[in-house]
N, C-alpha and C. Protein backbone atom coordinates (compact mmCIF):
# COMPACT_ATOMS: atom_id res chain seq x y z
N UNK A 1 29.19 -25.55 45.49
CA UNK A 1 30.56 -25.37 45.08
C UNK A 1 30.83 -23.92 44.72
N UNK A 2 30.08 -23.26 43.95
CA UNK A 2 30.18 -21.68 43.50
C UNK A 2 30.10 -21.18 44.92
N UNK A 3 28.86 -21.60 45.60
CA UNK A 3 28.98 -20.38 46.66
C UNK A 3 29.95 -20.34 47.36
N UNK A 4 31.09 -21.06 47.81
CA UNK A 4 32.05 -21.02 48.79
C UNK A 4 33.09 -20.15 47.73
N UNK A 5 32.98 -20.28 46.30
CA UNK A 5 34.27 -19.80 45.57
C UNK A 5 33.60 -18.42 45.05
N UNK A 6 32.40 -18.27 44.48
CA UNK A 6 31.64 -17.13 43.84
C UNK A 6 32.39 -15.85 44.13
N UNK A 7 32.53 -14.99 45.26
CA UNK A 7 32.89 -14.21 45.51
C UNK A 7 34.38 -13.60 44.57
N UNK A 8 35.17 -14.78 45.14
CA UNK A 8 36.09 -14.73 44.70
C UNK A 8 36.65 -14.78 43.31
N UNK A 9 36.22 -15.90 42.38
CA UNK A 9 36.22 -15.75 41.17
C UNK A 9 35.57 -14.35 40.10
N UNK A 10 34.89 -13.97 41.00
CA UNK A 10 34.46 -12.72 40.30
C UNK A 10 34.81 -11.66 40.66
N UNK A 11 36.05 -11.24 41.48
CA UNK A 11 37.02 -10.83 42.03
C UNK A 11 38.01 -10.66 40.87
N UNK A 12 38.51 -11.82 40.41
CA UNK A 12 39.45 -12.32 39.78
C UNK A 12 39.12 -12.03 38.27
N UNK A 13 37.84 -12.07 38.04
CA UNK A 13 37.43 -11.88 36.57
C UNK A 13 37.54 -10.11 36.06
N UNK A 14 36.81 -9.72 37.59
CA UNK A 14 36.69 -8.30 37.34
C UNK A 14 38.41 -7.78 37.12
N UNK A 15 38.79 -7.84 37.79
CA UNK A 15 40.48 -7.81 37.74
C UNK A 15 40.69 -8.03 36.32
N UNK A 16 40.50 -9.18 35.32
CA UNK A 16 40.71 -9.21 34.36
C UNK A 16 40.26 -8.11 33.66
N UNK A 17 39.23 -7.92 33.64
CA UNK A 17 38.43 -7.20 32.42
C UNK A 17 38.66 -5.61 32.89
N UNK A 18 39.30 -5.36 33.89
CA UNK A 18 40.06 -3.78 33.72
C UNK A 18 41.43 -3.76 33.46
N UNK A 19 42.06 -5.01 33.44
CA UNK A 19 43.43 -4.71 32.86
C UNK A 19 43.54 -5.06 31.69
N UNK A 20 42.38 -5.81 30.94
CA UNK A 20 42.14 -5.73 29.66
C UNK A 20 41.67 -4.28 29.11
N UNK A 21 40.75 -3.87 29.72
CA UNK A 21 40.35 -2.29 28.89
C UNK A 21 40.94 -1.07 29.28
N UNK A 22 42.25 -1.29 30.55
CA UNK A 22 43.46 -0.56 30.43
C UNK A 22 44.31 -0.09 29.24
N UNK A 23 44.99 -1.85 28.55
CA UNK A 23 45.57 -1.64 27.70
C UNK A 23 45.21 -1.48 26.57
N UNK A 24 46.36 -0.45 25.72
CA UNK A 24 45.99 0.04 24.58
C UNK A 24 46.58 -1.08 23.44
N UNK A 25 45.41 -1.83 23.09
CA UNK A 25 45.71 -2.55 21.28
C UNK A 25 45.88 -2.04 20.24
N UNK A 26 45.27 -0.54 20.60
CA UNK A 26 45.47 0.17 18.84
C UNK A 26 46.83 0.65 18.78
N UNK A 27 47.25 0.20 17.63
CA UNK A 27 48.50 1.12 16.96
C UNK A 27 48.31 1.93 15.96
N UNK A 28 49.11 3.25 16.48
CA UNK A 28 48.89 4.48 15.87
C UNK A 28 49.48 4.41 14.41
N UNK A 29 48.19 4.24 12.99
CA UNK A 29 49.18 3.94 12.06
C UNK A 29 48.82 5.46 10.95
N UNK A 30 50.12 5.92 10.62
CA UNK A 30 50.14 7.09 10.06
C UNK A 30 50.96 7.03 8.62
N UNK A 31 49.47 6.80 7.46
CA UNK A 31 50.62 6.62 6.04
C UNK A 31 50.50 8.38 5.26
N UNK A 32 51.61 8.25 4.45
CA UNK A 32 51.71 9.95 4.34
C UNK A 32 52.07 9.54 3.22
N UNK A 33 51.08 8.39 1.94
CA UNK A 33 50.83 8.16 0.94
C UNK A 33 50.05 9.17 -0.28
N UNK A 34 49.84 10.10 -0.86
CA UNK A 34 48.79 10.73 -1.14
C UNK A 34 48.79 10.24 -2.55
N UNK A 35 47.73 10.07 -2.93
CA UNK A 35 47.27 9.60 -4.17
C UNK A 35 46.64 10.13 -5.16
N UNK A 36 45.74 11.13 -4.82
CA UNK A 36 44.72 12.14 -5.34
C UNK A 36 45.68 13.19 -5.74
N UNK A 37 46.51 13.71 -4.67
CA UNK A 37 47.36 14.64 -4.86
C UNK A 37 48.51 15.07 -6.49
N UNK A 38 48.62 14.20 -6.58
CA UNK A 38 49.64 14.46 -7.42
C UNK A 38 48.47 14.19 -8.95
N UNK A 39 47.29 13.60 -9.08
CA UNK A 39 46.43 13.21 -10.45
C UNK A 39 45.79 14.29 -10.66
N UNK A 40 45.32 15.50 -9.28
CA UNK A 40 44.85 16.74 -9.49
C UNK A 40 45.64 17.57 -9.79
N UNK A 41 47.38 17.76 -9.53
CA UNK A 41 48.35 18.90 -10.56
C UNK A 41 48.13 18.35 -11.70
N UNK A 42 48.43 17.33 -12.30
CA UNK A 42 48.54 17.17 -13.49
C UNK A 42 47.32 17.78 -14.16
N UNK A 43 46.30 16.92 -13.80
CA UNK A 43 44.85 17.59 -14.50
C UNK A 43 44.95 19.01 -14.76
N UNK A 44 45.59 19.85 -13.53
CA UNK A 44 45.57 21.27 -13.44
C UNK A 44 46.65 21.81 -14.32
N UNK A 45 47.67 21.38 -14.68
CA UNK A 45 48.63 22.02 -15.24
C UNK A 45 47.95 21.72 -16.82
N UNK A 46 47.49 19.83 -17.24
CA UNK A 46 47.13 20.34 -18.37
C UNK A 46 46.01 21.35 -19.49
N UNK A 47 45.14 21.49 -18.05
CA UNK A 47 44.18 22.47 -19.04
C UNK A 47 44.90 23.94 -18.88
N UNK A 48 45.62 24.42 -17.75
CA UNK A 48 46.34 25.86 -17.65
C UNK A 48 47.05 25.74 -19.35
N UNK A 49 47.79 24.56 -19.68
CA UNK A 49 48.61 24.37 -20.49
C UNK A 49 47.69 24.80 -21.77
N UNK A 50 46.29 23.90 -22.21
CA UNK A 50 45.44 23.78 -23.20
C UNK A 50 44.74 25.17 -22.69
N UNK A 51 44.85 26.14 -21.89
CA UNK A 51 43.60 27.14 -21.87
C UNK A 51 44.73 28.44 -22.42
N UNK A 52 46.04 28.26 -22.39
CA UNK A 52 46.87 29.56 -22.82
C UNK A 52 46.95 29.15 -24.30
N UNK A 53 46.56 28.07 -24.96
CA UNK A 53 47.21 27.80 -26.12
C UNK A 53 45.91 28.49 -27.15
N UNK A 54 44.72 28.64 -26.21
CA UNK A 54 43.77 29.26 -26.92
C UNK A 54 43.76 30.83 -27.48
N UNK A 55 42.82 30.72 -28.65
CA UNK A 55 43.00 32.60 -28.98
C UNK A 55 42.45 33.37 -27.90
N UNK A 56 42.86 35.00 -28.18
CA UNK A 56 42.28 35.56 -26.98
C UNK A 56 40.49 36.16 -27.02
N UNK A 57 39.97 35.85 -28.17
CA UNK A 57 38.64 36.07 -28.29
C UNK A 57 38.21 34.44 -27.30
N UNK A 58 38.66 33.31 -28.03
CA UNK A 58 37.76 32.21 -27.34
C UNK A 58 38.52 32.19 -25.90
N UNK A 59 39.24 32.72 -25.29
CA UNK A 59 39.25 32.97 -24.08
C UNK A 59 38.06 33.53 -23.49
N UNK A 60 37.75 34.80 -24.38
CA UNK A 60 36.96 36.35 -23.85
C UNK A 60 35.76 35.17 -23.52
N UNK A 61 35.49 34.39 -24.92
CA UNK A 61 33.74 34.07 -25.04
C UNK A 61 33.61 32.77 -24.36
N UNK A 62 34.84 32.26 -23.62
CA UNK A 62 34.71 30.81 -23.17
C UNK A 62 33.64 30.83 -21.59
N UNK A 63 33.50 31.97 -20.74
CA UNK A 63 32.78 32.01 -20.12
C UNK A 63 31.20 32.31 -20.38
N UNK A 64 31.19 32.74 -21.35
CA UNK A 64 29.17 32.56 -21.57
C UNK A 64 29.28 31.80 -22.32
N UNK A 65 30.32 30.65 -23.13
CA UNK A 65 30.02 29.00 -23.67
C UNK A 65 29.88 28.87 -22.83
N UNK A 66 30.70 28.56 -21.01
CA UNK A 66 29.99 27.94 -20.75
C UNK A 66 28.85 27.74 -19.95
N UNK A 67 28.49 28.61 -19.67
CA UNK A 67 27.29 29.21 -18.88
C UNK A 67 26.40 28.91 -19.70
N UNK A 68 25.95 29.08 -21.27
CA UNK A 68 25.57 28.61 -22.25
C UNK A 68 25.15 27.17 -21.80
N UNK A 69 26.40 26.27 -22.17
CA UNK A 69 26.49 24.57 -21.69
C UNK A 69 25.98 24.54 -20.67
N UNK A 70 26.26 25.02 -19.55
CA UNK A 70 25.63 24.55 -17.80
C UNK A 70 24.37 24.66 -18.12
N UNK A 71 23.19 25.74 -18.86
CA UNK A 71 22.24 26.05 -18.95
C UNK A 71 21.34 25.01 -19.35
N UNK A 72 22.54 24.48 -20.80
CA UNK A 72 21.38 23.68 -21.68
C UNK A 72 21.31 22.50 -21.26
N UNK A 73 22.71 21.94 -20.03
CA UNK A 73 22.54 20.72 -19.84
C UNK A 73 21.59 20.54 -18.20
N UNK A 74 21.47 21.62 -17.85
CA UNK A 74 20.54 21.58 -16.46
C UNK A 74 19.04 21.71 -17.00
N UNK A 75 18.51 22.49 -18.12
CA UNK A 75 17.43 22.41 -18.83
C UNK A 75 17.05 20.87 -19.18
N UNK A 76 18.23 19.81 -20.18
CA UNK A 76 18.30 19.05 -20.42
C UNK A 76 17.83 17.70 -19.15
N UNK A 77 18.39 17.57 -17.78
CA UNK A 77 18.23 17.02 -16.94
C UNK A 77 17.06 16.94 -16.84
N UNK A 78 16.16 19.27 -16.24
CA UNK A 78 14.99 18.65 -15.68
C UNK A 78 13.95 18.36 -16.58
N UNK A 79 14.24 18.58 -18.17
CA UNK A 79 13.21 17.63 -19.36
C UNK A 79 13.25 16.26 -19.42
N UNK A 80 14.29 15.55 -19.28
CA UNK A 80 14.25 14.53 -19.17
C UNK A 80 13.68 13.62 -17.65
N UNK A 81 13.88 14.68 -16.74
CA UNK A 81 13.06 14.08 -15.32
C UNK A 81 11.77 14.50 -15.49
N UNK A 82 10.76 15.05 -16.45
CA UNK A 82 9.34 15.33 -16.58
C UNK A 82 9.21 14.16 -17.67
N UNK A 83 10.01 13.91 -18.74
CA UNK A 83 9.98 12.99 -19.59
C UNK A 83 9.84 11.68 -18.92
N UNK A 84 10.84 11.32 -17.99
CA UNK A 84 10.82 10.37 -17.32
C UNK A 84 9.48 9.64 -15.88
N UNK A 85 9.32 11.07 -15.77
CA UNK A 85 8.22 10.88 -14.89
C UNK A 85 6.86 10.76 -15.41
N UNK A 86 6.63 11.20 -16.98
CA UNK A 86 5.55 11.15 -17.89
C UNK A 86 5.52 9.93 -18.32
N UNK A 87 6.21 9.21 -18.78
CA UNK A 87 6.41 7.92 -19.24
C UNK A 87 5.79 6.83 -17.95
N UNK A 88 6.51 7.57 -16.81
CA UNK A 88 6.31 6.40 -15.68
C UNK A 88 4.79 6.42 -15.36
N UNK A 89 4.34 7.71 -15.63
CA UNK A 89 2.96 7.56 -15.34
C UNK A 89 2.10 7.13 -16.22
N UNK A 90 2.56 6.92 -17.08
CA UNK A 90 1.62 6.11 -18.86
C UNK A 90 1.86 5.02 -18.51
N UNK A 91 2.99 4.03 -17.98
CA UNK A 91 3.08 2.53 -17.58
C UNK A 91 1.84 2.42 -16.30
N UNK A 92 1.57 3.30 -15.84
CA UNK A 92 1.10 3.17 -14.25
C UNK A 92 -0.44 3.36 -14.50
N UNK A 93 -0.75 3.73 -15.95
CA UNK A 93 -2.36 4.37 -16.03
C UNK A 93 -2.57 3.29 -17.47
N UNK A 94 -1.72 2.55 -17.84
CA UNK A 94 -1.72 1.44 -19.26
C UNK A 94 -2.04 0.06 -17.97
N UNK A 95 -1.41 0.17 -16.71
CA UNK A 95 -1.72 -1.19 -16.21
C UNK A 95 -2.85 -1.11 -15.32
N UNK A 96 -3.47 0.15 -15.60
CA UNK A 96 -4.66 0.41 -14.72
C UNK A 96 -6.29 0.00 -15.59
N UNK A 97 -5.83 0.50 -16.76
CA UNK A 97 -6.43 0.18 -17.99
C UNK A 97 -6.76 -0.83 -18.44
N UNK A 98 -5.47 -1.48 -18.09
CA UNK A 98 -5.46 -2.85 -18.62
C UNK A 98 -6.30 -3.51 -17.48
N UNK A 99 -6.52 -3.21 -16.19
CA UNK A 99 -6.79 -4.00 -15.80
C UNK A 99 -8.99 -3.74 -15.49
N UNK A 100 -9.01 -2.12 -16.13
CA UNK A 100 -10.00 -1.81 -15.76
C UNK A 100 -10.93 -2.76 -17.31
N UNK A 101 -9.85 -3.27 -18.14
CA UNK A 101 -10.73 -3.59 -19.28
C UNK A 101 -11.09 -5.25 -19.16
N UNK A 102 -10.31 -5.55 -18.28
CA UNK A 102 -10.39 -7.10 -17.52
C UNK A 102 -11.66 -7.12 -17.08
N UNK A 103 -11.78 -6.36 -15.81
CA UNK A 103 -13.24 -6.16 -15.17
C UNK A 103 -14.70 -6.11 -16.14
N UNK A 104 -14.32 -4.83 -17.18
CA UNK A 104 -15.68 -4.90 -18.02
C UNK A 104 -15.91 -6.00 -18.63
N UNK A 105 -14.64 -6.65 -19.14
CA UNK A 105 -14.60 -7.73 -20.17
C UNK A 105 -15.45 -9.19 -18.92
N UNK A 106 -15.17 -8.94 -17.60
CA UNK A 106 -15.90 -10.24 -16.76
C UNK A 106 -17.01 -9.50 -16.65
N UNK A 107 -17.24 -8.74 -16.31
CA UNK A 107 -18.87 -7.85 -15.90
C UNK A 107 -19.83 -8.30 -17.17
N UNK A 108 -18.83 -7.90 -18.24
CA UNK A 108 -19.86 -8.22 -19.90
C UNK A 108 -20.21 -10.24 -19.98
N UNK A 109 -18.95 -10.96 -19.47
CA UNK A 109 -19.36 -12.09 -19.28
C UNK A 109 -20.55 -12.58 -17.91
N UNK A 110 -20.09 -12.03 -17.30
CA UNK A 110 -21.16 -11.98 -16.17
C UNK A 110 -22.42 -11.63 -16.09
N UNK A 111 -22.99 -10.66 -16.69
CA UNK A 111 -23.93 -10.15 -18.05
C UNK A 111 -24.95 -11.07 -18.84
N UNK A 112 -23.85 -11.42 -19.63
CA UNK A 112 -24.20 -12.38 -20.12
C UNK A 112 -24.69 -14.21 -19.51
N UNK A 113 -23.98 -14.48 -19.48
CA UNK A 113 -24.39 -15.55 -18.23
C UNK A 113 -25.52 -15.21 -17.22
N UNK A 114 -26.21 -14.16 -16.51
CA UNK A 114 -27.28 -14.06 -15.70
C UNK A 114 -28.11 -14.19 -17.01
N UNK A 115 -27.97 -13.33 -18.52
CA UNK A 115 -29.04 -13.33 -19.38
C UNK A 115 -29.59 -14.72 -19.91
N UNK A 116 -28.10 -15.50 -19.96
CA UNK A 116 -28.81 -16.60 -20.40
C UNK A 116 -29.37 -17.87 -19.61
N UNK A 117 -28.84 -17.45 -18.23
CA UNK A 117 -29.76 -18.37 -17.14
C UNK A 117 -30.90 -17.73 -16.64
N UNK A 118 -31.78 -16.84 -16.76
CA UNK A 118 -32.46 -16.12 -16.69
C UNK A 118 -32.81 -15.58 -15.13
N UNK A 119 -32.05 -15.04 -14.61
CA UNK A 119 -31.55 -14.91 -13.08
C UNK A 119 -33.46 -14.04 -12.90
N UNK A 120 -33.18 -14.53 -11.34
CA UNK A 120 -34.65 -14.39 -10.83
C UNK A 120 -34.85 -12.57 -10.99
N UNK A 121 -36.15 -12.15 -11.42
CA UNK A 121 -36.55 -10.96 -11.28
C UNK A 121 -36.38 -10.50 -10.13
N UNK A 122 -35.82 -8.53 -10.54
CA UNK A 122 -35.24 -7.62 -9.39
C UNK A 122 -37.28 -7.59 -8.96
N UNK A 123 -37.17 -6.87 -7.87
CA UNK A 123 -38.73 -6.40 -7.02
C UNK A 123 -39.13 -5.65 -7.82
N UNK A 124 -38.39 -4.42 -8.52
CA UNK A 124 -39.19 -3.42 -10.03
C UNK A 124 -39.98 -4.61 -11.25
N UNK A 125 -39.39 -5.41 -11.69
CA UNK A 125 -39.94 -6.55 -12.67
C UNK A 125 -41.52 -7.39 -11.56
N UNK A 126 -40.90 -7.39 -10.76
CA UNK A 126 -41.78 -8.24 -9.89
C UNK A 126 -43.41 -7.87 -9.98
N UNK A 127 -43.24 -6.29 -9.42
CA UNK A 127 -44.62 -5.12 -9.43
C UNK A 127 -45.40 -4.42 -10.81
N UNK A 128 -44.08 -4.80 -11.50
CA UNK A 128 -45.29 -4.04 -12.94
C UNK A 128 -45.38 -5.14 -13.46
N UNK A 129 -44.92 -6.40 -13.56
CA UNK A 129 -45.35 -7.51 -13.95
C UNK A 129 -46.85 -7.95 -13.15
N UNK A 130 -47.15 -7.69 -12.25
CA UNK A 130 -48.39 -7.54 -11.38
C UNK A 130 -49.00 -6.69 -11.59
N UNK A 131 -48.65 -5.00 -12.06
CA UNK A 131 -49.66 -4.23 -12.62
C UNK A 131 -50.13 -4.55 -14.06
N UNK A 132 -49.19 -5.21 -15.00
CA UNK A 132 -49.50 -5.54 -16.01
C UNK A 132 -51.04 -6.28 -16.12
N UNK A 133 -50.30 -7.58 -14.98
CA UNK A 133 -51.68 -8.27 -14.53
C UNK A 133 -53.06 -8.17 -14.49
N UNK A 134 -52.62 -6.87 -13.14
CA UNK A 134 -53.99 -6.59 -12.73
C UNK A 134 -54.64 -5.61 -13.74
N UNK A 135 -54.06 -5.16 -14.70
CA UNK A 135 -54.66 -4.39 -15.72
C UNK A 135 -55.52 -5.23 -16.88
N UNK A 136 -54.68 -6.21 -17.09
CA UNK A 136 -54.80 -6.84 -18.15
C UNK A 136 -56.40 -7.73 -17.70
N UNK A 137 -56.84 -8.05 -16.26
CA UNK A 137 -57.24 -8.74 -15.49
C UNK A 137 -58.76 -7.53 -15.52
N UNK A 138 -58.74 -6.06 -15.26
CA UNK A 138 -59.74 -5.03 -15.76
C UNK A 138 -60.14 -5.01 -16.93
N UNK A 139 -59.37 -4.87 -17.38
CA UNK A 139 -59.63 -4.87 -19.22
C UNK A 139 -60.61 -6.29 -19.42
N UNK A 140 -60.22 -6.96 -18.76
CA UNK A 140 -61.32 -8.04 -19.15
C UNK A 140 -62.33 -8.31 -18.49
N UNK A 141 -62.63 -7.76 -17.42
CA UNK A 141 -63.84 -7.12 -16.40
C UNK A 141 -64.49 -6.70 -16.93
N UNK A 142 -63.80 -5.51 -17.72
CA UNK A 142 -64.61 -4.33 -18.40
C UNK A 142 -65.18 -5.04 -19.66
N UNK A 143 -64.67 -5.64 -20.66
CA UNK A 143 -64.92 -6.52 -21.84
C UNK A 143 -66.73 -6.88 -21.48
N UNK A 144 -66.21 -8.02 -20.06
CA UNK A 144 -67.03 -9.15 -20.01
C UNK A 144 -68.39 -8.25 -19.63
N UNK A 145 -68.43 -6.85 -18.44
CA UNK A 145 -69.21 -6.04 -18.22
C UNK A 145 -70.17 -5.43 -19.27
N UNK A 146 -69.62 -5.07 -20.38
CA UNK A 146 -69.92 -4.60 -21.71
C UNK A 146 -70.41 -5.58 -22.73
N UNK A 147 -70.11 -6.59 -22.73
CA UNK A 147 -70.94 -7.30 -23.03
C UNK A 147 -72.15 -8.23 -22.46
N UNK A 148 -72.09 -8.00 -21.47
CA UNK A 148 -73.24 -8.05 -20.85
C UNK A 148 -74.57 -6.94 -20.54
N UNK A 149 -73.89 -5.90 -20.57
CA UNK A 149 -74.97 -4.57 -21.08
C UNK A 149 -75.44 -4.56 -22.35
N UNK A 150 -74.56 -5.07 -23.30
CA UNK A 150 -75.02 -4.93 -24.81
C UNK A 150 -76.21 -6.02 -25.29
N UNK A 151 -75.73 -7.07 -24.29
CA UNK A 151 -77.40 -8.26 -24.56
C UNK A 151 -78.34 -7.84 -24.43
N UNK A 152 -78.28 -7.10 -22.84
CA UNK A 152 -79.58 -6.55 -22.29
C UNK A 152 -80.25 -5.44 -22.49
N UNK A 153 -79.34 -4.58 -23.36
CA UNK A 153 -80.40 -3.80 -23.99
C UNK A 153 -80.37 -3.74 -25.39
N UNK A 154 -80.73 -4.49 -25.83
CA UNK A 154 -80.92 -5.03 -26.99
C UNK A 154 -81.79 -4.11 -28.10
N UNK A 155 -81.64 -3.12 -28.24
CA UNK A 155 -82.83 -1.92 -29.38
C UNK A 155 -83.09 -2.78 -30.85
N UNK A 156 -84.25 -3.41 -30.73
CA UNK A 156 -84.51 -3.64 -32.20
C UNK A 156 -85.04 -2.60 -32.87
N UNK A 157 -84.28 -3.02 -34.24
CA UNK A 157 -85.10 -2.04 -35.66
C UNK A 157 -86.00 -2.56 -36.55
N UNK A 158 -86.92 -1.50 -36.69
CA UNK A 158 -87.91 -1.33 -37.17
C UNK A 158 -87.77 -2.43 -38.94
């Protein structure tokens, strides 16, 4: 059924969809509302208003106040962003802490528990527990040797 019509309907579609993106939907809308405009004279007229009403010394000195102010409050900012970043790093080295005292606190239980099940000897315990041995094992070689020399030569006194 498409193939006898295909051609054609898509003929017909294409047709659509350029006389759709021919026409223009947008309307040109132009508001000549201003809003900002008129809240920035005011602002401006009242400090012109409040800056003539001043004496003419705190006129003279109102520019190194405020250069003064800009100073102490940009000082102010970057102390408080070292403040802020000092703090953040005491939360970050308190939960490191905290967690490094977790570990000792299981290591010390862990510790404990091999001590009191008496976990099998490392290979160092193993070998001097065997030299102990074999020492202890001479020593009584030597004993039994020595007393057997001491029977046999027997020096009586006179």
């Amino acid at each position: 059924m498409w193939s006898a019509h295909g051609p054609a309907v898509e003929q017909k579609f294409q047709g659509a969809v350029k006389a759709v993106s021919k026409a223009k939907l947008a309307m040109p809308v132009d508001v000549k509302v201003d809003f900002l405009r008129p809240t920035i004279d005011t602002i401006q007229q009242s400090l012109q208003s409040a800056w003539a009403q001043l004496p003419p010394p705190v006129q003279q000195a109102a520019p190194y106040a405020g250069v003064a102010l800009g100073s102490g409050l940009l000082v102010y900012a970057i102390q408080q962003r070292r403040l802020n970043n000092q703090a953040q790093r005491n939360r970050e080295l308190q939960v490191e802490l905290s967690g490094l005292h977790k570990e000792r606190q299981e290591l010390l239980r862990r510790v404990n528990t091999l001590k009191a099940n008496r976990a099998p000897r490392t290979e160092v315990e193993a070998r001097l527990a065997n030299a102990v041995a074999e020492a202890t094992n001479a020593a009584a070689a030597a004993a039994d040797a020595a007393a057997r020399a001491a029977t046999a030569c027997i020096i009586q006194r006179p």
